[in-house]
PDB file of N, CA and C in Angstrom:
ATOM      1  N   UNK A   1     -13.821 -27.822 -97.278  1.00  0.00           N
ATOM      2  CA  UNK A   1     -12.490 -28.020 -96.718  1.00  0.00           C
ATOM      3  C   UNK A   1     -11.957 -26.663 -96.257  1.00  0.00           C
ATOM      4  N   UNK A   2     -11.039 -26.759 -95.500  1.00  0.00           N
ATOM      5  CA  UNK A   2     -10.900 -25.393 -94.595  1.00  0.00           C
ATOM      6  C   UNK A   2      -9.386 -24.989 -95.441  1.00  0.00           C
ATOM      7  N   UNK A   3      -9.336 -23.761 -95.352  1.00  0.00           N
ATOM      8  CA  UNK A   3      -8.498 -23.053 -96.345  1.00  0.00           C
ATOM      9  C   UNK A   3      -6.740 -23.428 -95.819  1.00  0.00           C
ATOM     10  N   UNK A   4      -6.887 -24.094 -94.431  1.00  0.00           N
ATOM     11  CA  UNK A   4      -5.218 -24.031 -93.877  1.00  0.00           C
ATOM     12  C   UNK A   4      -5.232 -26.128 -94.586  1.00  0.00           C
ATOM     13  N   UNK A   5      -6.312 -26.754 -94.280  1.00  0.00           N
ATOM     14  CA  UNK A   5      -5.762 -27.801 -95.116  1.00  0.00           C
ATOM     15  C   UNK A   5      -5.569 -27.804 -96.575  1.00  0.00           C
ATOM     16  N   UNK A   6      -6.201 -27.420 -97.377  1.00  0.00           N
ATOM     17  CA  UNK A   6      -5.591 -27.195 -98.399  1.00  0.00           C
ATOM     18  C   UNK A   6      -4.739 -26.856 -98.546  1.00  0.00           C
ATOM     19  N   UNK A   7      -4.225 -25.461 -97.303  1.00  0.00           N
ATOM     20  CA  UNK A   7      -2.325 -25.302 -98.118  1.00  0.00           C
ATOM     21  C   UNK A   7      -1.885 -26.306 -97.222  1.00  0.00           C
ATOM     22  N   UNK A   8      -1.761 -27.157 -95.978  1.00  0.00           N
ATOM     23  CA  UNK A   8      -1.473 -28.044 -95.567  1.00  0.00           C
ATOM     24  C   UNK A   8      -1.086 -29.235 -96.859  1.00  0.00           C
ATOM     25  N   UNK A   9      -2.107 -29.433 -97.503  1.00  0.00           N
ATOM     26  CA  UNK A   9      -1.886 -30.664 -98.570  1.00  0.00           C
ATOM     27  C   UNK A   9      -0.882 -30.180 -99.610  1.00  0.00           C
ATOM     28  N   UNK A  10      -0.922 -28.868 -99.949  1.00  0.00           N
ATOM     29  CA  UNK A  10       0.096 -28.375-100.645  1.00  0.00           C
ATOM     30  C   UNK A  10       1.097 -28.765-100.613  1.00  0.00           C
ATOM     31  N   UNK A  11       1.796 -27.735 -98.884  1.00  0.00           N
ATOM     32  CA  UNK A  11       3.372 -27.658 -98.716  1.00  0.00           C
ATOM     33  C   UNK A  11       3.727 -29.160 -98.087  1.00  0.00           C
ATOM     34  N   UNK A  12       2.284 -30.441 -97.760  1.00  0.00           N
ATOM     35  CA  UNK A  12       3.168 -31.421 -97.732  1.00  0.00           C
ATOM     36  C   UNK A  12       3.844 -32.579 -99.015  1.00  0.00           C
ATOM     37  N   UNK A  13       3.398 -31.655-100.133  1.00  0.00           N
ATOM     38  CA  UNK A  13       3.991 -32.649-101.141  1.00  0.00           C
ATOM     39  C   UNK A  13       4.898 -31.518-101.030  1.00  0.00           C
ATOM     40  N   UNK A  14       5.212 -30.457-101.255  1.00  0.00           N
ATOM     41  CA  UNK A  14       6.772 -29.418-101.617  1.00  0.00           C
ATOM     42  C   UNK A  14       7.605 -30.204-100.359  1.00  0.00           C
ATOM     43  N   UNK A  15       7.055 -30.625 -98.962  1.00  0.00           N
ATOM     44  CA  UNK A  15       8.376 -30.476 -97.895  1.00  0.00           C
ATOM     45  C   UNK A  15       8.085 -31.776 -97.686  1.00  0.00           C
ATOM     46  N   UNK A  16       9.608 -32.141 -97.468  1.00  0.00           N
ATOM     47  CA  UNK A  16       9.763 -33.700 -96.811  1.00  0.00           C
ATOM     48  C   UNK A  16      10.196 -33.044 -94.928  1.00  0.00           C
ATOM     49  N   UNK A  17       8.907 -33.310 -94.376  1.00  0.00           N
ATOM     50  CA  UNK A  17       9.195 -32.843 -93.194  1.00  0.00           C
ATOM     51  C   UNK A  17      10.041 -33.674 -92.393  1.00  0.00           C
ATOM     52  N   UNK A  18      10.560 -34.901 -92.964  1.00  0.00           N
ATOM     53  CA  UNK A  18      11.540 -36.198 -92.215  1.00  0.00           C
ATOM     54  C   UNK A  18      12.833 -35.280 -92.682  1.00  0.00           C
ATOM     55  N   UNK A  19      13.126 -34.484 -93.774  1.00  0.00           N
ATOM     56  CA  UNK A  19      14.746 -33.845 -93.541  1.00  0.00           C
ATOM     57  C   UNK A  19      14.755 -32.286 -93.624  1.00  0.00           C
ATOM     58  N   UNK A  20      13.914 -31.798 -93.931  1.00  0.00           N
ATOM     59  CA  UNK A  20      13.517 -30.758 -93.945  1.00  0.00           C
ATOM     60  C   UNK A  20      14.577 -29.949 -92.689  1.00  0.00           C
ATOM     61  N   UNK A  21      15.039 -28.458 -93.079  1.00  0.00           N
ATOM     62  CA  UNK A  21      15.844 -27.672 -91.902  1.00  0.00           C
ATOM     63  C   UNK A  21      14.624 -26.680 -91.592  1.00  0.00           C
ATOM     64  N   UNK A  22      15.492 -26.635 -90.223  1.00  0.00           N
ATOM     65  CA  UNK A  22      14.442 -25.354 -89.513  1.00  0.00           C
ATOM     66  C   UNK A  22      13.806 -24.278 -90.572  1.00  0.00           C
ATOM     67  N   UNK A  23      14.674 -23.664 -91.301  1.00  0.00           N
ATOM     68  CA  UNK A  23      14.232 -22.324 -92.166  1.00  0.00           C
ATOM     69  C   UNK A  23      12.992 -23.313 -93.220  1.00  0.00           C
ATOM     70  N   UNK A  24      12.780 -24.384 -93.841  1.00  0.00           N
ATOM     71  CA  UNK A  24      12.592 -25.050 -94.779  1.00  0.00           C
ATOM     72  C   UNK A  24      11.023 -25.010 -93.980  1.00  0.00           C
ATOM     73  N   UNK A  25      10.756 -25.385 -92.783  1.00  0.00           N
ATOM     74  CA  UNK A  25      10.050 -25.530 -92.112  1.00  0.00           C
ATOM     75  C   UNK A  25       8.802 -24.681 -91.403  1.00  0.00           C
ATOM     76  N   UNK A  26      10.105 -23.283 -91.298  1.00  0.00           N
ATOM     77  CA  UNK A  26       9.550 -22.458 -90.699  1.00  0.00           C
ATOM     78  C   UNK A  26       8.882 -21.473 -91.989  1.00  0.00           C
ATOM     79  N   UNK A  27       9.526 -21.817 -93.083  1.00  0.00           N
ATOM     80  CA  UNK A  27       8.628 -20.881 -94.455  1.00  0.00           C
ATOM     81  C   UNK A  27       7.284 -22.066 -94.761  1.00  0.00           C
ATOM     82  N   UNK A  28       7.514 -22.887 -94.506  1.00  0.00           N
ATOM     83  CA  UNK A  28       6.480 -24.007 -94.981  1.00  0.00           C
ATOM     84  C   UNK A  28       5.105 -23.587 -94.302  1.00  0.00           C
ATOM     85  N   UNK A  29       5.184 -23.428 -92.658  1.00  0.00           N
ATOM     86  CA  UNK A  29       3.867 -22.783 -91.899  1.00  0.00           C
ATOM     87  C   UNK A  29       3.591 -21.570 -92.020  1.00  0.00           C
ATOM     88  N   UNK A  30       4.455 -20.746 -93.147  1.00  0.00           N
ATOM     89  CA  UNK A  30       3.774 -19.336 -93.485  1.00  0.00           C
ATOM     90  C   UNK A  30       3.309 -19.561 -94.575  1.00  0.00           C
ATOM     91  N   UNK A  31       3.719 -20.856 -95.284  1.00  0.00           N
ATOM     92  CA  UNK A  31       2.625 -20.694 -96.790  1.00  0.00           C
ATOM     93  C   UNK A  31       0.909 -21.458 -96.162  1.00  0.00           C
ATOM     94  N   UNK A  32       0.806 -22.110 -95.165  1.00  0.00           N
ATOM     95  CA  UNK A  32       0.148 -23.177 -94.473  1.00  0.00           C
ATOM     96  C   UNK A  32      -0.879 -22.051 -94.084  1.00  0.00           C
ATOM     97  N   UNK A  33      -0.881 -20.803 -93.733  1.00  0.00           N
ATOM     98  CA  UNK A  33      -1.504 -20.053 -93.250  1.00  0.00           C
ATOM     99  C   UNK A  33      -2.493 -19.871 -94.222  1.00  0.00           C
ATOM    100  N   UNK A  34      -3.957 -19.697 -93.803  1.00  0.00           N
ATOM    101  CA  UNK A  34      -5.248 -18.919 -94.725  1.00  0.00           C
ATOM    102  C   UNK A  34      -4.362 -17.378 -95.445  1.00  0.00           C
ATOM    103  N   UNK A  35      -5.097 -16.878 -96.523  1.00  0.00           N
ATOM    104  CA  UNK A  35      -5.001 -15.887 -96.735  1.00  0.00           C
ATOM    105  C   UNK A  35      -4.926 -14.619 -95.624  1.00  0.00           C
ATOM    106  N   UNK A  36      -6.357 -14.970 -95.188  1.00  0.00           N
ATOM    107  CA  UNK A  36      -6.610 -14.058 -94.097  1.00  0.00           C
ATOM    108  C   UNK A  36      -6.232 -13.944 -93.076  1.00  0.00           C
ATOM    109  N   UNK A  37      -5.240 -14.438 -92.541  1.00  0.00           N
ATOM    110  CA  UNK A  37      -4.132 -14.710 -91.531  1.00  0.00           C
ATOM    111  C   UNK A  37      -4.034 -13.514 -90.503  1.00  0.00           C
ATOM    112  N   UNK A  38      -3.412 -12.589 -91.393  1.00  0.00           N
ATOM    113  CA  UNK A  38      -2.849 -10.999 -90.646  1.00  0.00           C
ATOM    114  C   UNK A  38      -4.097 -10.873 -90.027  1.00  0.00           C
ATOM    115  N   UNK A  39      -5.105 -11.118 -90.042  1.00  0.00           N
ATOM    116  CA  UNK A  39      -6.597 -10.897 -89.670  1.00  0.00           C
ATOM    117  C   UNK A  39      -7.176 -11.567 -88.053  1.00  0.00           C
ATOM    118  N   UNK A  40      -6.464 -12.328 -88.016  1.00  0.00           N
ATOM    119  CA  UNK A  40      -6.930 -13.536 -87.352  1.00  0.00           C
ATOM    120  C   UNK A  40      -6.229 -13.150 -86.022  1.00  0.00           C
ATOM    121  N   UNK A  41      -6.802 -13.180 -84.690  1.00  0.00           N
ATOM    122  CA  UNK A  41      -6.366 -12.643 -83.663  1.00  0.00           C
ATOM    123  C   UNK A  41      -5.421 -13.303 -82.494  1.00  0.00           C
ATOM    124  N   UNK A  42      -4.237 -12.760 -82.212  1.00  0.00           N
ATOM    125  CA  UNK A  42      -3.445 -13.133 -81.583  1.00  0.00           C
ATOM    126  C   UNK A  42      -2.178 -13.748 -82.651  1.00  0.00           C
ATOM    127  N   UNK A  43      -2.470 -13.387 -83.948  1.00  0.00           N
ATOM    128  CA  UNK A  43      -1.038 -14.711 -85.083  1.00  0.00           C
ATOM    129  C   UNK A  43       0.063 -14.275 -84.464  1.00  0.00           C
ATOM    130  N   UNK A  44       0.913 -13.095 -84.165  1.00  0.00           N
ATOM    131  CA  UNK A  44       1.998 -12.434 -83.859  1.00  0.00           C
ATOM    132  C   UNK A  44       2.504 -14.014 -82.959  1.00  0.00           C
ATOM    133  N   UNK A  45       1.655 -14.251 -81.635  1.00  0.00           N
ATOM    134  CA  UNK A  45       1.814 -14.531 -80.772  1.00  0.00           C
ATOM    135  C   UNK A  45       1.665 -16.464 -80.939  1.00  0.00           C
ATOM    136  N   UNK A  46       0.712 -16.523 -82.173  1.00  0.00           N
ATOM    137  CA  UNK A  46       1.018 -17.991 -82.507  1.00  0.00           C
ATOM    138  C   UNK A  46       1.993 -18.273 -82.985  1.00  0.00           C
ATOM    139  N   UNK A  47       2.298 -17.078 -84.352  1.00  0.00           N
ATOM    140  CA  UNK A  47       3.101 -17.742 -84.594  1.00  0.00           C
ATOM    141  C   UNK A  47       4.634 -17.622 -83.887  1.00  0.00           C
ATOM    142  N   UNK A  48       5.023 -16.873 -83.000  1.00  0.00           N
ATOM    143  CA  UNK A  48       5.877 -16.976 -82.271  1.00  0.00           C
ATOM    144  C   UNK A  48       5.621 -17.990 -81.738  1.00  0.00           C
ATOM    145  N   UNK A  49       5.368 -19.014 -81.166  1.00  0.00           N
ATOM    146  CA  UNK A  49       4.956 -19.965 -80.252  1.00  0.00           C
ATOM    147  C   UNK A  49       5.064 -21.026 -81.337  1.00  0.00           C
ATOM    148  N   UNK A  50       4.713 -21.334 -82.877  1.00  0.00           N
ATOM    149  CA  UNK A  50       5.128 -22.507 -83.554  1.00  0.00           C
ATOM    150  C   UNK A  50       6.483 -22.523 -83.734  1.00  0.00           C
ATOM    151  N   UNK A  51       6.741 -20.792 -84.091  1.00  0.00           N
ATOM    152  CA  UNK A  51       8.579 -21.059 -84.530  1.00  0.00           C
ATOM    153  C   UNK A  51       9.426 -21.476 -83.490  1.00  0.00           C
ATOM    154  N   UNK A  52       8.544 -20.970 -82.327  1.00  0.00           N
ATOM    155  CA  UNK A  52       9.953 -21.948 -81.199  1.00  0.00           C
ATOM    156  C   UNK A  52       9.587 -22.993 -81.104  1.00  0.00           C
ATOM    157  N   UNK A  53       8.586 -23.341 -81.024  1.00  0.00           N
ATOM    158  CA  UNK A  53       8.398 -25.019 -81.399  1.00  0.00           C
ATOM    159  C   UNK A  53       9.079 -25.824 -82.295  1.00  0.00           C
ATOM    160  N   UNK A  54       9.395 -25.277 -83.705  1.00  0.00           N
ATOM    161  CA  UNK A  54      10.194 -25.862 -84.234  1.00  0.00           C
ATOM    162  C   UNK A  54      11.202 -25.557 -83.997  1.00  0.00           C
ATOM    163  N   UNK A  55      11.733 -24.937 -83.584  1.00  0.00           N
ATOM    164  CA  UNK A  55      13.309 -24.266 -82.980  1.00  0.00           C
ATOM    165  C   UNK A  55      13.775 -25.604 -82.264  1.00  0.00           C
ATOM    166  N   UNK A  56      12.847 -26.118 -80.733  1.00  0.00           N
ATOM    167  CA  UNK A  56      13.077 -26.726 -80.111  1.00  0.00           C
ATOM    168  C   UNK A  56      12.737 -28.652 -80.705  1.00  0.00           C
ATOM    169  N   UNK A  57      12.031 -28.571 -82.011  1.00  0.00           N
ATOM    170  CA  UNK A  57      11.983 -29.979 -82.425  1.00  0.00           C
ATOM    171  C   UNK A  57      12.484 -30.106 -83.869  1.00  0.00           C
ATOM    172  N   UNK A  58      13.373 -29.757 -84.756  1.00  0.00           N
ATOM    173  CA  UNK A  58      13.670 -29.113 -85.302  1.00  0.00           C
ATOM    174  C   UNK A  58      13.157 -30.898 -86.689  1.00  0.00           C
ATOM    175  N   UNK A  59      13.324 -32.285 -85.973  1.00  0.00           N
ATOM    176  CA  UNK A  59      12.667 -33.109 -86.604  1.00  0.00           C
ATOM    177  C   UNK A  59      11.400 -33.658 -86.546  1.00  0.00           C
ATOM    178  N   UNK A  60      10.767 -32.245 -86.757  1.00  0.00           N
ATOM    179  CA  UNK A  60       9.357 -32.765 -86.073  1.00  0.00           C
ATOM    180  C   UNK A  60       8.411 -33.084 -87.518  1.00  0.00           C
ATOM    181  N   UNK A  61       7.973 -34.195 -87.576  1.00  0.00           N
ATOM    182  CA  UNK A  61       7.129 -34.886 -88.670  1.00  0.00           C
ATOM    183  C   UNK A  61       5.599 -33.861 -89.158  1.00  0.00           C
ATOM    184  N   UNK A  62       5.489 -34.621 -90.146  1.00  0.00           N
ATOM    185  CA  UNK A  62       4.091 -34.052 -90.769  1.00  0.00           C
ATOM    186  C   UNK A  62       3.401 -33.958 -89.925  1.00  0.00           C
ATOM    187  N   UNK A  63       2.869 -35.068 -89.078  1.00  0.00           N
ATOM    188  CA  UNK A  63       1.039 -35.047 -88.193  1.00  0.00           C
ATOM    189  C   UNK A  63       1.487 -34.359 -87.284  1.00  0.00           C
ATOM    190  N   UNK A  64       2.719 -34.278 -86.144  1.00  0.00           N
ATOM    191  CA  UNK A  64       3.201 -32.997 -85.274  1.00  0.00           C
ATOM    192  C   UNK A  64       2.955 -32.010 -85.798  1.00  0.00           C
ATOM    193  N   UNK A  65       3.640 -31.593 -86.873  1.00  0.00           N
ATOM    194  CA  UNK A  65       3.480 -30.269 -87.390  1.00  0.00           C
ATOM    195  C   UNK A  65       2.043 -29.217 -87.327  1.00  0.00           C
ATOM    196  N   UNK A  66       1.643 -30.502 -88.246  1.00  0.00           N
ATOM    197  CA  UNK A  66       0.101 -30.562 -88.755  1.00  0.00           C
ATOM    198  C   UNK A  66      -1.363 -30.144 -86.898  1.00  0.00           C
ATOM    199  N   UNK A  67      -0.379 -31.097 -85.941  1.00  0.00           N
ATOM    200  CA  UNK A  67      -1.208 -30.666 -84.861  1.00  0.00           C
ATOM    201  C   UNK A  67      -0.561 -29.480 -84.024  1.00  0.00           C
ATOM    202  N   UNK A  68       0.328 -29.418 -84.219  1.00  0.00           N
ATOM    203  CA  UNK A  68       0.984 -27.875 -83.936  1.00  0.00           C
ATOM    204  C   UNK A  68       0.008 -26.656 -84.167  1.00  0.00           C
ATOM    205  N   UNK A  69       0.051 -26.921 -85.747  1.00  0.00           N
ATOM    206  CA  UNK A  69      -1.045 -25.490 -86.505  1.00  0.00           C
ATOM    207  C   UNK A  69      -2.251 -25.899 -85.874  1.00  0.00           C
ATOM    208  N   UNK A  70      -2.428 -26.760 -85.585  1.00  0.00           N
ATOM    209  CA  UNK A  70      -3.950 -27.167 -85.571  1.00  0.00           C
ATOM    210  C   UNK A  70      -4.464 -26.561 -84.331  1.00  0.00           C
ATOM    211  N   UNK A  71      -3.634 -26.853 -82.793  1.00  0.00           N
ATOM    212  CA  UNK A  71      -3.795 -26.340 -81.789  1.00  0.00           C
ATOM    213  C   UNK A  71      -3.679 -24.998 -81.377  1.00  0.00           C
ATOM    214  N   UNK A  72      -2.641 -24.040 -82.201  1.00  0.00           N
ATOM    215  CA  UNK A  72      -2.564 -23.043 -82.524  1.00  0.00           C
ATOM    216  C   UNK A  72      -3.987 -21.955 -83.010  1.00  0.00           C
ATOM    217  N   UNK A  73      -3.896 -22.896 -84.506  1.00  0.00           N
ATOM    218  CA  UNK A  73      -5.552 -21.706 -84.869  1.00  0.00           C
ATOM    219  C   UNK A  73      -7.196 -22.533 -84.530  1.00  0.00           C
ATOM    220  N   UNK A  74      -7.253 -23.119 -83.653  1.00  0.00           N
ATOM    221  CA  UNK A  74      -8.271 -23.640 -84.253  1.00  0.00           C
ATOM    222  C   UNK A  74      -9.192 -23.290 -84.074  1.00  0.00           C
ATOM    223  N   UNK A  75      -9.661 -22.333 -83.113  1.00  0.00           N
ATOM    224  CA  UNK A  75     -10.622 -21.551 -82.743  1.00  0.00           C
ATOM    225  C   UNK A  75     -10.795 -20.378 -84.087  1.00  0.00           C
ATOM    226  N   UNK A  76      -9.550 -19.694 -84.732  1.00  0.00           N
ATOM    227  CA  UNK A  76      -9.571 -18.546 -85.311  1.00  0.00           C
ATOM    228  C   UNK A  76      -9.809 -19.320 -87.068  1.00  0.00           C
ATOM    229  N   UNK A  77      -9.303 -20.709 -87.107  1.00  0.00           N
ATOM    230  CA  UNK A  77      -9.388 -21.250 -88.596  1.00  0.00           C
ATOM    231  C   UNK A  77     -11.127 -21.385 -88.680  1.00  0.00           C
ATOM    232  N   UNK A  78     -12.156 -21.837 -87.582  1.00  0.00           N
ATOM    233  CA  UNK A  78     -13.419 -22.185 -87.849  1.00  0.00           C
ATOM    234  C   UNK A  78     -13.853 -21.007 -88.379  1.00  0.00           C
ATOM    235  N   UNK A  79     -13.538 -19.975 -87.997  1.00  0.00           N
ATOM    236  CA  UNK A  79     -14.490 -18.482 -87.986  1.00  0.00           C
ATOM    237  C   UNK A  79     -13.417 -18.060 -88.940  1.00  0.00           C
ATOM    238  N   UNK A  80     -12.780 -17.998 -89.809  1.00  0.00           N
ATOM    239  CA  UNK A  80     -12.498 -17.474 -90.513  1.00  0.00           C
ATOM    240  C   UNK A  80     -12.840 -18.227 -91.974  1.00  0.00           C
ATOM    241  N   UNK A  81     -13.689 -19.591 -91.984  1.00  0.00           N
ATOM    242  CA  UNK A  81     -14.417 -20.285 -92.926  1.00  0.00           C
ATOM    243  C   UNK A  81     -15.697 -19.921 -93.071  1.00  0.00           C
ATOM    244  N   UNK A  82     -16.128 -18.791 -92.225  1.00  0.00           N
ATOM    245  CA  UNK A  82     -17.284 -18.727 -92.325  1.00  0.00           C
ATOM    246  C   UNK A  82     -17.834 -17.813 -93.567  1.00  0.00           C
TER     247      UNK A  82
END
């Protein structure tokens, strides 16, 4: 299993992403991150690009979320399982 679903399965029992606020949200995809994150090329720029995402959907559900990160790392989550 890849290290961002596991914290994925985590922070979705901590967050009810149906009421969840922006800040609630936006700490939730920094615990969601691998360890090795700071590592991983271009994050500055992902994750700028999820937080306005949630900025702009601010009720955005689990599987959104979930394909948010997903489209974000998914090139950098394979190779960083290796």
């Amino acid at each position: 299993m890849l290290p961002i679903v596991r914290n994925l399965i985590t922070v979705g029992e901590s967050v009810n992403f149906n009421t969840a606020t922006n800040e609630e949200l936006a700490l939730a995809y920094s615990e969601i991150l691998p360890p090795n994150s700071k590592e991983l090329m271009g994050l500055r720029k992902k994750l700028a690009r999820i937080k306005s995402s949630l900025v702009k959907s601010p009720n955005m559900g689990w599987s959104q979320f979930g394909s948010l990160l997903g489209r974000e790392f998914q090139e950098s989550l394979y190779k960083s399982e290796k």
